[in-house]
Protein backbone atom coordinates (compact mmCIF):
# COMPACT_ATOMS: atom_id res chain seq x y z
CA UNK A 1 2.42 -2.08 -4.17
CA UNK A 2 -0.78 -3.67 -3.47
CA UNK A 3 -3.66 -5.53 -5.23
CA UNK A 4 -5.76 -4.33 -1.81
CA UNK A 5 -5.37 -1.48 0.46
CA UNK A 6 -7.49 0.93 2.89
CA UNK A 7 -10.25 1.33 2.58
CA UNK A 8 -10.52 -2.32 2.18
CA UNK A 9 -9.80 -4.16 5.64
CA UNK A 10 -7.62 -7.17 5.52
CA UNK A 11 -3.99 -8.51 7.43
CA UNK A 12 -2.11 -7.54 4.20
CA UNK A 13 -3.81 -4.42 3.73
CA UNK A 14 -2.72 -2.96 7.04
CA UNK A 15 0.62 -4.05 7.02
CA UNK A 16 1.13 -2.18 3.79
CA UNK A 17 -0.42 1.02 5.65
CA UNK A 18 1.16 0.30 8.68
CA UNK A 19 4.57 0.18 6.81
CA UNK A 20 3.95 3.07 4.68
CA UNK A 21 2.78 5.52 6.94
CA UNK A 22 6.33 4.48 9.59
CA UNK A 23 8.38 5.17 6.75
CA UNK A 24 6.77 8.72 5.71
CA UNK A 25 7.15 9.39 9.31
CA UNK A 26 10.95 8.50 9.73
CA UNK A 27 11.30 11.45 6.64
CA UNK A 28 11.08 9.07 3.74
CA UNK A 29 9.13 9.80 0.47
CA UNK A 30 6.95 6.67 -0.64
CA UNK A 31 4.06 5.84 -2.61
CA UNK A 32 1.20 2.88 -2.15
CA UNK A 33 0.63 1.70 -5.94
CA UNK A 34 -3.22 -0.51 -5.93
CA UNK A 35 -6.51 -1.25 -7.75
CA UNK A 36 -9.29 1.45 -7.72
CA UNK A 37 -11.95 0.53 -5.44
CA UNK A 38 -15.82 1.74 -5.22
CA UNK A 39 -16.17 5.01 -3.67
CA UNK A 40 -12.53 5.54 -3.93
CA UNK A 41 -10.40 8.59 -5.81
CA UNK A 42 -7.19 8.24 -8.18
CA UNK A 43 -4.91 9.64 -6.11
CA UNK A 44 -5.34 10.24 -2.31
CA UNK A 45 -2.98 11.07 0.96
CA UNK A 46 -3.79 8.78 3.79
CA UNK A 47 -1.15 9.69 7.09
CA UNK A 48 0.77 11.55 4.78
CA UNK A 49 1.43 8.92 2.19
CA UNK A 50 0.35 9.23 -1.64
CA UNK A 51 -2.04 6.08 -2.81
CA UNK A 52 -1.90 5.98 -6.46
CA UNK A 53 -5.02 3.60 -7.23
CA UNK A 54 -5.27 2.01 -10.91
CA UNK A 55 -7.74 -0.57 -12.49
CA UNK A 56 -6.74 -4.39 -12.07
CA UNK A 57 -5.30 -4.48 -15.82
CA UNK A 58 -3.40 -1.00 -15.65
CA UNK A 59 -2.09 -2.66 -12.36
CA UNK A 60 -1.31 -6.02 -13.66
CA UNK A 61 0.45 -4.40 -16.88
CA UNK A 62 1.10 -0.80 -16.03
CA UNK A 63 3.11 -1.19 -12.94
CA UNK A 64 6.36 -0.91 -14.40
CA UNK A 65 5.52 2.17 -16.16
CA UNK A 66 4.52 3.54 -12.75
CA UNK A 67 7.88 2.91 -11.40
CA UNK A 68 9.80 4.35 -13.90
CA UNK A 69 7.98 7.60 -14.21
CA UNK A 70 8.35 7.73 -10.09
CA UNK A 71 11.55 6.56 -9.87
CA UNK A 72 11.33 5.13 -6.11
CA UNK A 73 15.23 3.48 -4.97
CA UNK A 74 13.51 0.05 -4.12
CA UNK A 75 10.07 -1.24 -5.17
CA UNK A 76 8.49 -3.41 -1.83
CA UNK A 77 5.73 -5.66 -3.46
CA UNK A 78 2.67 -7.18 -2.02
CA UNK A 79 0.80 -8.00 -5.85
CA UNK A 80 -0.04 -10.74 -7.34
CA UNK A 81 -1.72 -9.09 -10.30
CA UNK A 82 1.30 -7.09 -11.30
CA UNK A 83 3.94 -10.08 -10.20
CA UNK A 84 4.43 -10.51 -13.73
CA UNK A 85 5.15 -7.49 -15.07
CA UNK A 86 7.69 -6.71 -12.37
CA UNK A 87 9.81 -9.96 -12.48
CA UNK A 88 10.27 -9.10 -16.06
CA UNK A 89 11.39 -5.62 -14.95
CA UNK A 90 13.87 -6.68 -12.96
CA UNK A 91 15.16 -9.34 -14.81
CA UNK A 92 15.50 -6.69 -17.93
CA UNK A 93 17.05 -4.11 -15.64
CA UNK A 94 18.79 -5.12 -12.43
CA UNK A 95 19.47 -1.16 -11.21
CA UNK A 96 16.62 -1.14 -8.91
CA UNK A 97 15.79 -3.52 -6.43
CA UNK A 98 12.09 -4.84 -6.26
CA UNK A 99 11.32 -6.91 -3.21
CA UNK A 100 8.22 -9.54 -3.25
CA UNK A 101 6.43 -10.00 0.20
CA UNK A 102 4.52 -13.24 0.19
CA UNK A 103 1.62 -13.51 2.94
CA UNK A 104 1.26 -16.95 2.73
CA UNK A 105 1.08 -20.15 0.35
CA UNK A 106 -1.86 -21.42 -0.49
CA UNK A 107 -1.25 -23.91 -3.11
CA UNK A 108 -3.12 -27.17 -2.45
CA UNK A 109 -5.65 -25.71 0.02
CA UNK A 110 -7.23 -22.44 -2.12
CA UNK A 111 -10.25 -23.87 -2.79
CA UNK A 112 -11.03 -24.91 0.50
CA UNK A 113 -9.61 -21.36 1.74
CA UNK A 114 -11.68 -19.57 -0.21
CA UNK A 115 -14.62 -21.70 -0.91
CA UNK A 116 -15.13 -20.35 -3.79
CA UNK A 117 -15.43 -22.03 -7.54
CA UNK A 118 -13.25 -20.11 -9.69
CA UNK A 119 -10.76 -20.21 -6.92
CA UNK A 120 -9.00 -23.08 -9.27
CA UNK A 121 -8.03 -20.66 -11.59
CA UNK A 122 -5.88 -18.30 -8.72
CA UNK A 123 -3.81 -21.72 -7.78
CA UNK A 124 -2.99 -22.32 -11.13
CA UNK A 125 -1.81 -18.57 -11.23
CA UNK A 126 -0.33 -18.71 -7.94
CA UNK A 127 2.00 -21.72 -8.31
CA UNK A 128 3.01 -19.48 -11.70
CA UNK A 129 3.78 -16.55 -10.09
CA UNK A 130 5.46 -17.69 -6.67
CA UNK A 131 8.55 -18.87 -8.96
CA UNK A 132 8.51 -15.43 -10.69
CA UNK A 133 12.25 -14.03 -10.08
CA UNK A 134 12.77 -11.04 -8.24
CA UNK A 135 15.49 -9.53 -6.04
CA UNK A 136 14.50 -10.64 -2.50
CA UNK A 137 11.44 -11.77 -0.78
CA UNK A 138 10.25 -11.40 2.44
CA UNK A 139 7.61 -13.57 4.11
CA UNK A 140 5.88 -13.12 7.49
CA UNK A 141 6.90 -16.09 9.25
CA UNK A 142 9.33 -19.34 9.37
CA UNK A 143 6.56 -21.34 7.80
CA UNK A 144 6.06 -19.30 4.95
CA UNK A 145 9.72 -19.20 4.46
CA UNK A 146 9.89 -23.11 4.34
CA UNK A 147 6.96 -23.21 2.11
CA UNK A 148 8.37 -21.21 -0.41
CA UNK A 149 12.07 -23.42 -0.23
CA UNK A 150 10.15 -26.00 -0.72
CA UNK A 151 8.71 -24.94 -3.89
CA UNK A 152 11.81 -23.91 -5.11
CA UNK A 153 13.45 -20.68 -3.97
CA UNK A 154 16.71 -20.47 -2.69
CA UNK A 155 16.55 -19.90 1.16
CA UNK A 156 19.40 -16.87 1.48
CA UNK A 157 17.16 -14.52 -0.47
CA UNK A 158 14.18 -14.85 1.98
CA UNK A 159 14.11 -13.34 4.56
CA UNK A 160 11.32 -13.36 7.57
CA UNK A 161 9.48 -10.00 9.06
CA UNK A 162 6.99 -11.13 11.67
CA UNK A 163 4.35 -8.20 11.17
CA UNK A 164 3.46 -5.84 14.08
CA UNK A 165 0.61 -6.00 16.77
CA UNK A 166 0.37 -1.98 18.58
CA UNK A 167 0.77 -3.66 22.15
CA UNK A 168 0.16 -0.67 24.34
CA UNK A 169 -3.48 -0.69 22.28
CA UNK A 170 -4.39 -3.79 23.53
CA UNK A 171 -3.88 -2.97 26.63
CA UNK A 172 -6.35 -0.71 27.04
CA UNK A 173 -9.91 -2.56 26.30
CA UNK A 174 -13.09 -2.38 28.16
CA UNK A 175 -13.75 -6.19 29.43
CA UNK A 176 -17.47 -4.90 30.16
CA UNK A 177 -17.87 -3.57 26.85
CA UNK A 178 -19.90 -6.61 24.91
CA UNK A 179 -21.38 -7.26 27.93
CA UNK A 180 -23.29 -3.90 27.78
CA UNK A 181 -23.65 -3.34 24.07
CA UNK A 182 -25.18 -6.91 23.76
CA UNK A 183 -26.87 -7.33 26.81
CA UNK A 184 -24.60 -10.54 27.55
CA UNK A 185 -25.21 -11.38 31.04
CA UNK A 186 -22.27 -10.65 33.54
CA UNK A 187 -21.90 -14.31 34.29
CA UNK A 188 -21.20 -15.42 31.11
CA UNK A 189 -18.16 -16.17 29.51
CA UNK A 190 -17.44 -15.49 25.37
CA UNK A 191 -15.46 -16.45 22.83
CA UNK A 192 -14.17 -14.37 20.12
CA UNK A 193 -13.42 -14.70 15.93
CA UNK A 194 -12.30 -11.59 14.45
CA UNK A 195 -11.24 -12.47 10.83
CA UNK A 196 -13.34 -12.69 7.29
CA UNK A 197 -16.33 -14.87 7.38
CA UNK A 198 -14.91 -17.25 4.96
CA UNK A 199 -14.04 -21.35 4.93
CA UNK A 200 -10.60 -20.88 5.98
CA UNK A 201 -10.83 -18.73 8.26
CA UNK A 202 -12.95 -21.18 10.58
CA UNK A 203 -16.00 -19.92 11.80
CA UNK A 204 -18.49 -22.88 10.32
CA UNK A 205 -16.39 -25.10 12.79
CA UNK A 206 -16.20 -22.14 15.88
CA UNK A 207 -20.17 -22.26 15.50
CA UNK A 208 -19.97 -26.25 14.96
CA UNK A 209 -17.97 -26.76 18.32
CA UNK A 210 -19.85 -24.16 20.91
CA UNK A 211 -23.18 -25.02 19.87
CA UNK A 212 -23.36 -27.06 23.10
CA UNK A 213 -20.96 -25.04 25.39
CA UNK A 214 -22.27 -22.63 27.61
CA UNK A 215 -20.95 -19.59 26.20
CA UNK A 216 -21.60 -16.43 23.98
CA UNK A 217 -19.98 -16.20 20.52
CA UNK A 218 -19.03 -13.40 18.70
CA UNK A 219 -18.11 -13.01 15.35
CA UNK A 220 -16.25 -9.45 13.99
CA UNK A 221 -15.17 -9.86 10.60
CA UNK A 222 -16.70 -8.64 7.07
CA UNK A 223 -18.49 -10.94 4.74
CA UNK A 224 -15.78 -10.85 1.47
CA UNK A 225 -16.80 -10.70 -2.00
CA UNK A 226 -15.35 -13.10 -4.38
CA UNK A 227 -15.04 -10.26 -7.11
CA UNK A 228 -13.03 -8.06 -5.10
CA UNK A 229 -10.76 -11.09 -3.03
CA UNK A 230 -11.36 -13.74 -4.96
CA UNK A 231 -12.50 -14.89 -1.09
CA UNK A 232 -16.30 -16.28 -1.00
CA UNK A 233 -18.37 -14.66 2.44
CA UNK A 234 -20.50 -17.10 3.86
CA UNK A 235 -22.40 -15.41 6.31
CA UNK A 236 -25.66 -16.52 5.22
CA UNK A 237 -24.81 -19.87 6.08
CA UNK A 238 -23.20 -19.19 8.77
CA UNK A 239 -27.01 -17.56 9.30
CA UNK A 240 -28.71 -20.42 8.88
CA UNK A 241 -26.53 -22.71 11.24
CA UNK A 242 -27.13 -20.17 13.93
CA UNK A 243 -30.55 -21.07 13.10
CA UNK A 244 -30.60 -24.87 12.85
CA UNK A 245 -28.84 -25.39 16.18
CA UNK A 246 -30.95 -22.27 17.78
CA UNK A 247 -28.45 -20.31 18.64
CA UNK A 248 -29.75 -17.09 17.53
CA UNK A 249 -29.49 -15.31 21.21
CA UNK A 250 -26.25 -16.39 21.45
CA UNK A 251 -24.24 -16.09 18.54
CA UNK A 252 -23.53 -12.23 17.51
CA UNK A 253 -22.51 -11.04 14.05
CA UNK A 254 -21.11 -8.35 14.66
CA UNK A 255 -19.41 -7.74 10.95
CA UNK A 256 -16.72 -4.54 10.26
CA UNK A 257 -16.59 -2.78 13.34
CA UNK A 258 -14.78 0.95 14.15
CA UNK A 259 -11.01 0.90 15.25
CA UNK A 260 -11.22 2.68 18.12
CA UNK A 261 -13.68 -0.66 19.49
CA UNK A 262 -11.54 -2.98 18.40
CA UNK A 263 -9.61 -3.19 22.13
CA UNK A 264 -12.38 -3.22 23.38
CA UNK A 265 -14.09 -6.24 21.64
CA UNK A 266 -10.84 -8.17 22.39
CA UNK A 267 -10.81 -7.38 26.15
CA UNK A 268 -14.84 -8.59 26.70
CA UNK A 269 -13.29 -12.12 24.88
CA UNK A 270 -12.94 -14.81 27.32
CA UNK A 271 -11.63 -17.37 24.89
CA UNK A 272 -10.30 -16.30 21.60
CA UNK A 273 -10.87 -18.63 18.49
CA UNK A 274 -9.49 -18.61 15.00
CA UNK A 275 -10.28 -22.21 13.37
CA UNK A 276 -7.97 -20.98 10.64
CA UNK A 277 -6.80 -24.24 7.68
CA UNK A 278 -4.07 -21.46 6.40
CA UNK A 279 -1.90 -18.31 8.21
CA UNK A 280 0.99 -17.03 6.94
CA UNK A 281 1.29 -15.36 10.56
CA UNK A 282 -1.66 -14.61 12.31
CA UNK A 283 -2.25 -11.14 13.08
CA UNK A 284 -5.51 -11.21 15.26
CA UNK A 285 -3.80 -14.09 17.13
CA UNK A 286 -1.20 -12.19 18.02
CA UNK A 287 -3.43 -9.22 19.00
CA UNK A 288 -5.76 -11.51 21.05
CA UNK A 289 -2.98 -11.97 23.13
CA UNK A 290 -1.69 -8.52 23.58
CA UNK A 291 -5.07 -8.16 24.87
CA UNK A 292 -4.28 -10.87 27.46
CA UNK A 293 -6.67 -13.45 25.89
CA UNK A 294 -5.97 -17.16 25.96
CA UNK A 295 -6.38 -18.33 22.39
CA UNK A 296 -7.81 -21.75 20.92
CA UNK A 297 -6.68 -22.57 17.23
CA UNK A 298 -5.54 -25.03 15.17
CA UNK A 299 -2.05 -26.79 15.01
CA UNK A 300 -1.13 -25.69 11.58
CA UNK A 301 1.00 -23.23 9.49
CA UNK A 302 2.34 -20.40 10.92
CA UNK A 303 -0.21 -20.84 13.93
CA UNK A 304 2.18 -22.90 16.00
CA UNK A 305 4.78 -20.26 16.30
CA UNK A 306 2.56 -17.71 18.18
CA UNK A 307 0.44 -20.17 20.65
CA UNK A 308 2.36 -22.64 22.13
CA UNK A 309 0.81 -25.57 23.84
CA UNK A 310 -0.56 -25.23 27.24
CA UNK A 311 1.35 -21.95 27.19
CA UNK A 312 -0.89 -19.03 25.65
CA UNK A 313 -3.60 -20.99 24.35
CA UNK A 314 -4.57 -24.74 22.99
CA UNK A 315 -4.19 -26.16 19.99
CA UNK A 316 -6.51 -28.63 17.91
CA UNK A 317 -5.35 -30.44 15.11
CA UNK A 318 -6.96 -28.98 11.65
CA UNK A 319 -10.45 -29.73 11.02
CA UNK A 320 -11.24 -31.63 13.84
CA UNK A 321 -13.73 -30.15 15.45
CA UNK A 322 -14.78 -32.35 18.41
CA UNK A 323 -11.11 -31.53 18.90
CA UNK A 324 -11.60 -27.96 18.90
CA UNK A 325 -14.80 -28.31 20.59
CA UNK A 326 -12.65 -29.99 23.91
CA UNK A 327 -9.96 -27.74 23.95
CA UNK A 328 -12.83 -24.95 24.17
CA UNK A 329 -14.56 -26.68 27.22
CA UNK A 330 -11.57 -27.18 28.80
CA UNK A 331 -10.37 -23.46 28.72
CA UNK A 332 -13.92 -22.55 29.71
CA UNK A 333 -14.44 -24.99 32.62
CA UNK A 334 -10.98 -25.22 34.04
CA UNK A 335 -10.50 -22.29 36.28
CA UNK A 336 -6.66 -23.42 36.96
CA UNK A 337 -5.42 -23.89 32.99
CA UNK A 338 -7.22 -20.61 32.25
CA UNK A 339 -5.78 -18.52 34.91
CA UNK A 340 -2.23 -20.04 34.27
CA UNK A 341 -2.23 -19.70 30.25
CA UNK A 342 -3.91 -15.71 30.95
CA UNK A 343 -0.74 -15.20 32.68
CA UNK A 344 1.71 -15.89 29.36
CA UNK A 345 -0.51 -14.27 27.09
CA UNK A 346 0.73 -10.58 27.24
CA UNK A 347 4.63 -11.58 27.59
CA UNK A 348 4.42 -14.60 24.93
CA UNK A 349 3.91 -10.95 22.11
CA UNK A 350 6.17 -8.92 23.53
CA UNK A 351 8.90 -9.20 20.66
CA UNK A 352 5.95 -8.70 17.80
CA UNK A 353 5.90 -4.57 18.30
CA UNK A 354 5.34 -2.57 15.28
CA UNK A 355 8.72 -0.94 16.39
CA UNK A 356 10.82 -4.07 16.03
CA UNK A 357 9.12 -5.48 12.68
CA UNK A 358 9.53 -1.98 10.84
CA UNK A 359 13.30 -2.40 12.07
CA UNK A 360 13.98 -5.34 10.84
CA UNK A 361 12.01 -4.55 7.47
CA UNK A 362 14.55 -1.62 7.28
CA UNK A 363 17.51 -4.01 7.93
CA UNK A 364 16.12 -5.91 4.52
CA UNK A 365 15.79 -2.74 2.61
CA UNK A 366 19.27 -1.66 3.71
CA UNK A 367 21.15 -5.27 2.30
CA UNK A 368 19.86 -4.25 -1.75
CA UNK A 369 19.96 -0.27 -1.44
């Protein structure tokens, strides 16, 4: 279950078809319960896998009805809009086990996540429903995990699933390939986002920080709507930046690109850069360096227990982007610390296969079937 899910792109949105679609394929019958979307039908196979898609309220308040009439052995959640509904489920029947998977916190920090007004209102919801009861949780890193002890929930029933990153994909990019699409000269080096054009996700302070480095930067990531994530886009002034420090021939929105170019947009990336304030893992981290690409970030939340130090990439501390804006240089100018860092990236994601996170997901499942 799912307030999101394909077609709409996002980290949680992928594990849950990235999940769902291993399990049909090991033989097991499942369903992906979440909120009708424009352009979207009722009821729809994708790889093999029923979505069932409802409106917001019918998900919020329906969802137990769901289950019951489909009668699954365990319920794996990802909702916030039905988190209600299904803690009082399973505290007024105990017989099947319902799982909550929680992404990240993001008490104290939504409303500079999502830069967006009414964001208030989802924090006051969110430190609500975090305490909601359920059988287990699961959480996507050691951070998350501590995050959620801290609030209040008792550390033996959560338990951590690193998501996956498909390394033999990465593997296989074009490095030339941005260099011909975008006429970026051969000699020039670039630095990658890929992530939502949003506050939290960094790229005011990416554009902030190379606007004096000599370097190409390109941005892959939709523009969100608040109505749909409750995430504000702010392309426009990211726009309008580009325009006030003249970057214009060298900054590149490249917004929702195809899958099958993804690889390929990682391998052209010299530098990869997620300014990130908030991940509850990290996913195109983690990809960036299954593509071999030395990654610049920022010392906080889960980030730290991808990139280490000097190791795979270089770390800033949060917000500080003259910070940022140094580590950058440095991985651009010093021929040595690049080459050396390079050489961890690949190796330092080894243990974050799809394989081994669906695994361990199953060893969860197993404990409360």
């Amino acid at each position: 279950m799912s307030d999101l899910a394909f077609p709409h792109i996002g980290g949680v949105e992928y594990v849950v078809f990235r999940y769902s679609s291993m399990l049909r394929e090991e033989g097991h019958e499942n369903y992906v319960l979440t909120t009708l979307l424009p352009g979207t039908s009722r009821k729809e196979m994708i790889k093999g896998v029923k979505y069932i898609r409802l409106s917001k309220a019918k998900l919020a308040l329906g969802a137990p009805f769901v289950v019951k009439k489909l009668q699954p052995d365990l319920v794996h959640t990802h909702s916030y809009l039905a988190s209600l509904s299904l803690s009082y489920a399973w505290r007024v029947s105990r017989k099947r086990p319902i799982i909550r998977h929680i992404h990240d916190v993001y008490i104290g920090k939504y409303e500079e996540y999502s830069g967006w007004e009414g964001s208030k209102i989802y924090e006051r919801f969110e430190r609500f429903a975090i305490k909601l009861e359920y059988t287990a949780y699961i959480t996507p890193s050691n951070y998350t995990k501590q995050r959620l002890e801290e609030i209040g929930l008792r550390g033996e029933d959560i338990h951590v699933v690193h998501p996956g990153v498909e390394l033999e994909k990465f593997e296989r990019g074009n490095q030339e390939y941005l260099h011909k699409k975008y006429g970026i000269p051969e000699e020039k080096k670039i630095i990658g986002f890929v992530g939502r054009l949003s506050t939290g996700k960094g790229p005011q302070d990416l554009i902030e920080a190379a606007k004096d480095l000599d370097a190409y930067v390109v941005l892959v990531g939709p523009n969100p709507n608040p109505k749909t994530s409750g995430i504000l886009g702010i392309e426009e002034r990211l726009k309008k930046m580009v325009k006030r420090y003249g970057l214009d021939k060298r900054v590149i929105f490249a917004g929702k690109i195809r899958d099958e170019e993804i690889p390929h947009y990682y391998a052209s990336f010299d530098v990869f850069c997620l300014p990130s304030i908030s991940e509850g893992f990290g996913m195109s981290i983690a990809e960036a360096l299954a593509a071999g690409v030395p990654v610049v970030s920022y010392r906080t939340s889960a980030i730290p227990e991808i990139v280490k130090e000097g190791y795979n990439g270089l770390l800033a501390e949060p917000r500080n982007v003259e910070e940022l804006r140094n580590k950058l240089e440095a991985m651009l100018s010093d021929e040595k610390l690049y080459e050396r860092i390079k050489r961890n990236t690949r190796k330092s994601v080894q243990n974050f296969s799809w394989e081994n996170s669906f695994r361990r997901l199953l060893e969860v499942y197993s404990r409360y079937l």
